[in-house]
Protein backbone atom coordinates (compact mmCIF):
# COMPACT_ATOMS: atom_id res chain seq x y z
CA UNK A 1 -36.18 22.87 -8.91
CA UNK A 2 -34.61 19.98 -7.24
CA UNK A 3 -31.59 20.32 -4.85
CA UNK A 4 -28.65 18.98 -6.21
CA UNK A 5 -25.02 19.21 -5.64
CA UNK A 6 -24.08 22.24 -7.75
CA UNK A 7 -27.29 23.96 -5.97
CA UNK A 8 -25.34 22.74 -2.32
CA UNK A 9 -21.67 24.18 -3.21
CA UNK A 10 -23.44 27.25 -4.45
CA UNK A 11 -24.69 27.59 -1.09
CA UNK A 12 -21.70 26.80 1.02
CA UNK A 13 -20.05 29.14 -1.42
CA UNK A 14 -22.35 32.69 -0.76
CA UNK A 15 -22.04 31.33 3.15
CA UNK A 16 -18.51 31.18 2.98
CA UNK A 17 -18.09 34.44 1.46
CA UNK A 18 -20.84 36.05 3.14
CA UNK A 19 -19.08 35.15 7.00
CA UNK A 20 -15.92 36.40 5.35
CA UNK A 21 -17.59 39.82 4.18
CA UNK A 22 -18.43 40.31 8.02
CA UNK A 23 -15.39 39.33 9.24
CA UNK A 24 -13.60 41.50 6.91
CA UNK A 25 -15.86 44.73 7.74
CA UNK A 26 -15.52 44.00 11.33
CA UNK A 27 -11.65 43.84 10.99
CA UNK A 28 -12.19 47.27 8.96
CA UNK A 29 -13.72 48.74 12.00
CA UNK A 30 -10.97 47.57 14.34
CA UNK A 31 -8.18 49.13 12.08
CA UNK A 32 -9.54 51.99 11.29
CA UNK A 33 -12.86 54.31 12.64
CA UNK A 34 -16.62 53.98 11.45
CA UNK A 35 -16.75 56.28 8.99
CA UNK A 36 -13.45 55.26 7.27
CA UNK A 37 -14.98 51.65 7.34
CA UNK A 38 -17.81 52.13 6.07
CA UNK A 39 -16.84 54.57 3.20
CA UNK A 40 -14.21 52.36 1.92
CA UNK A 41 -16.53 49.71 1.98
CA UNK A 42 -18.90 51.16 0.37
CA UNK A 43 -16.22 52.26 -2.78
CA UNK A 44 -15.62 48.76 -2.93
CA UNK A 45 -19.14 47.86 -3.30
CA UNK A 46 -19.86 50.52 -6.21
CA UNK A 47 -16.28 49.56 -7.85
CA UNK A 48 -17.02 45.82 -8.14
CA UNK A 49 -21.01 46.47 -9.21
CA UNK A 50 -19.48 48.72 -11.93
CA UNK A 51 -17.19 46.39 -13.36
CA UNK A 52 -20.05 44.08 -14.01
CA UNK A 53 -21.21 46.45 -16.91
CA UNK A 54 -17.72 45.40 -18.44
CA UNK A 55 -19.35 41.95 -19.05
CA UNK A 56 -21.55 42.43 -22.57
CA UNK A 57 -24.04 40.11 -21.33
CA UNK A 58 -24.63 41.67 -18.34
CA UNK A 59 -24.80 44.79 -19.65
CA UNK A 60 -27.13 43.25 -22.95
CA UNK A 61 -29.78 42.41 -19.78
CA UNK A 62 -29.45 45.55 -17.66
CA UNK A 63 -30.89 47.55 -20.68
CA UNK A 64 -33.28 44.72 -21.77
CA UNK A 65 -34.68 44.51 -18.77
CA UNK A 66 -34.20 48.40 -17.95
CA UNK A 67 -36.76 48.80 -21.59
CA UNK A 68 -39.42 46.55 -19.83
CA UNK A 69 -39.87 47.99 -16.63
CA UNK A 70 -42.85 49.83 -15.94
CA UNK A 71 -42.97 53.32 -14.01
CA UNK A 72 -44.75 51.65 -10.62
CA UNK A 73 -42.30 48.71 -10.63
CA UNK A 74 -39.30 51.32 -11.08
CA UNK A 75 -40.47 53.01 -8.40
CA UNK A 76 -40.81 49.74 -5.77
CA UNK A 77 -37.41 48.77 -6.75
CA UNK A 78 -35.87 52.54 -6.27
CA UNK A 79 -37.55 52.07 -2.80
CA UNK A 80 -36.52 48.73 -1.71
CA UNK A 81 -32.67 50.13 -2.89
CA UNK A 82 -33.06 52.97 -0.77
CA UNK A 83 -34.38 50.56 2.08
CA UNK A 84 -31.65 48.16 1.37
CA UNK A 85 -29.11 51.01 1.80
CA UNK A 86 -30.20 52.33 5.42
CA UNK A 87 -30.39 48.49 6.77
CA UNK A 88 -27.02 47.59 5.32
CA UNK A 89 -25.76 51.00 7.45
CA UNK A 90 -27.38 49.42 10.14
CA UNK A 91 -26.48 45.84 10.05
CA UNK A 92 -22.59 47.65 9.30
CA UNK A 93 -23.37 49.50 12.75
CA UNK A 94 -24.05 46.68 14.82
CA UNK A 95 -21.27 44.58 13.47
CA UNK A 96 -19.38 47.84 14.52
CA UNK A 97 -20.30 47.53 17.42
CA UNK A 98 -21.14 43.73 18.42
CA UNK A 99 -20.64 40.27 17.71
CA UNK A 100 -20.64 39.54 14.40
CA UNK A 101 -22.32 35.94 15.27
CA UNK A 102 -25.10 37.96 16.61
CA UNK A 103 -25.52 40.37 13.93
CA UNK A 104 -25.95 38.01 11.35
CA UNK A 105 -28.15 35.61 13.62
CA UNK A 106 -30.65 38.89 14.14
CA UNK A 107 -30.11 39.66 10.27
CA UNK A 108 -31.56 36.06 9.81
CA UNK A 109 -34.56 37.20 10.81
CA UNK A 110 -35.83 39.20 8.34
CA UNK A 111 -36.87 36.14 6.62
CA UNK A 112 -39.55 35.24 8.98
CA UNK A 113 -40.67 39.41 8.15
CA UNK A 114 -40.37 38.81 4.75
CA UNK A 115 -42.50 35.80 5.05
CA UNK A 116 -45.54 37.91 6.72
CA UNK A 117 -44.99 40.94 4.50
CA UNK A 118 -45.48 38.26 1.38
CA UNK A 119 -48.30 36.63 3.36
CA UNK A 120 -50.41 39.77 4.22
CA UNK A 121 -49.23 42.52 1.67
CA UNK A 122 -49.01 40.07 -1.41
CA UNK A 123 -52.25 41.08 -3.43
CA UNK A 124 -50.71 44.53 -3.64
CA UNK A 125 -47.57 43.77 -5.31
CA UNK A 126 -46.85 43.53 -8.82
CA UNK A 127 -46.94 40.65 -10.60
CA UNK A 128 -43.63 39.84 -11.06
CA UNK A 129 -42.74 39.76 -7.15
CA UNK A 130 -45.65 37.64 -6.12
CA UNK A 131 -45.41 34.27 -4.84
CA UNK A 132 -46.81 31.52 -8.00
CA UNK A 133 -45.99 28.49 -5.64
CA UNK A 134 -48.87 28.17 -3.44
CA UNK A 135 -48.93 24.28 -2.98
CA UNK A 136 -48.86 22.54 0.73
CA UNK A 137 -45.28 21.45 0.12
CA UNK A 138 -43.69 24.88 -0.33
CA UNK A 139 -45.41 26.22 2.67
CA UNK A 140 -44.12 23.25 4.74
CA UNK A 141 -41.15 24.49 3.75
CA UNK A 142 -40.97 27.59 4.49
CA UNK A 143 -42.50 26.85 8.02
CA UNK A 144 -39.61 24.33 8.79
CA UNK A 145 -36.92 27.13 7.37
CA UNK A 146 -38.80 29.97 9.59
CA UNK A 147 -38.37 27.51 12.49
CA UNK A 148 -35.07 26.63 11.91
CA UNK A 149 -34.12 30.29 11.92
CA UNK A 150 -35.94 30.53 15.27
CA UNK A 151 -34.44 27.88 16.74
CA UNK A 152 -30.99 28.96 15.96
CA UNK A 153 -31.74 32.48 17.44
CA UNK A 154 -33.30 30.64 20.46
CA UNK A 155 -29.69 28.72 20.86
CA UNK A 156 -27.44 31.57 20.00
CA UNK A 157 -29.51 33.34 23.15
CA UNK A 158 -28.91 30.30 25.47
């Protein structure tokens, strides 16, 4: 896939509303307590994946896809859901509690773990998560984006 400019303003776009996602929370957690924040937030959340199933398309490809699955891969993504719901308490924490600036800098990287799980786990996953582009120019890549992520933690530490 080559970058173009539809690819950029998609990216500016999830930035832009990912900054004001965390901005939002954290002014959630001024105005009101924790708890209160984070249940709210979390209604929200369930309310807007919901009304996706109003879309027939969408919901055409939940059960298409739902009739594929096999048992294991159920399973890994049942995990990695209940994974993804204890670190997004605990990213919701720390904005809670700190700078959001810092928050998301630390959330960055989980890339670079991501990157060694792939690396050293990746034999055991199932086929459909694996990496299929194992050429020199994707892993240049994803060394320059690993060390741009460092190097932005490195400076937000300075």
């Amino acid at each position: 896939m080559r970058f173009s400019t539809n690819i950029a303003l998609a990216a500016i776009h999830s930035g832009l509303f990912f900054a004001l996602h965390y901005l939002a929370m954290k002014g959630l957690f001024q105005m009101t307590n924790f708890d209160d924040g984070f249940f709210w937030s979390r209604i929200a959340l369930i309310l807007f994946a919901l009304s996706w199933l109003l879309v027939p398309n969408y919901l055409e490809l939940i059960r298409e896809q739902s009739k594929k699955t096999s048992r294991r891969t159920g399973l890994l993504v049942f995990g990695n859901k209940i994974l993804a719901g204890v670190a997004a308490f605990m990213i919701l924490k720390a904005t809670d509690w700190g700078d959001v600036a810092v928050v998301q800098a630390l959330d960055g990287v989980k890339f670079v773990f991501i990157l060694l799980v792939t690396l050293f786990l990746g034999r055991w996953l199932p086929e459909s998560v694996r990496e299929h582009d194992g050429d020199s120019k994707t892993l240049v890549q994803k060394f320059v984006y690993i060390t741009i992520i460092c190097l932005g933690f490195t400076l937000l530490f300075l």
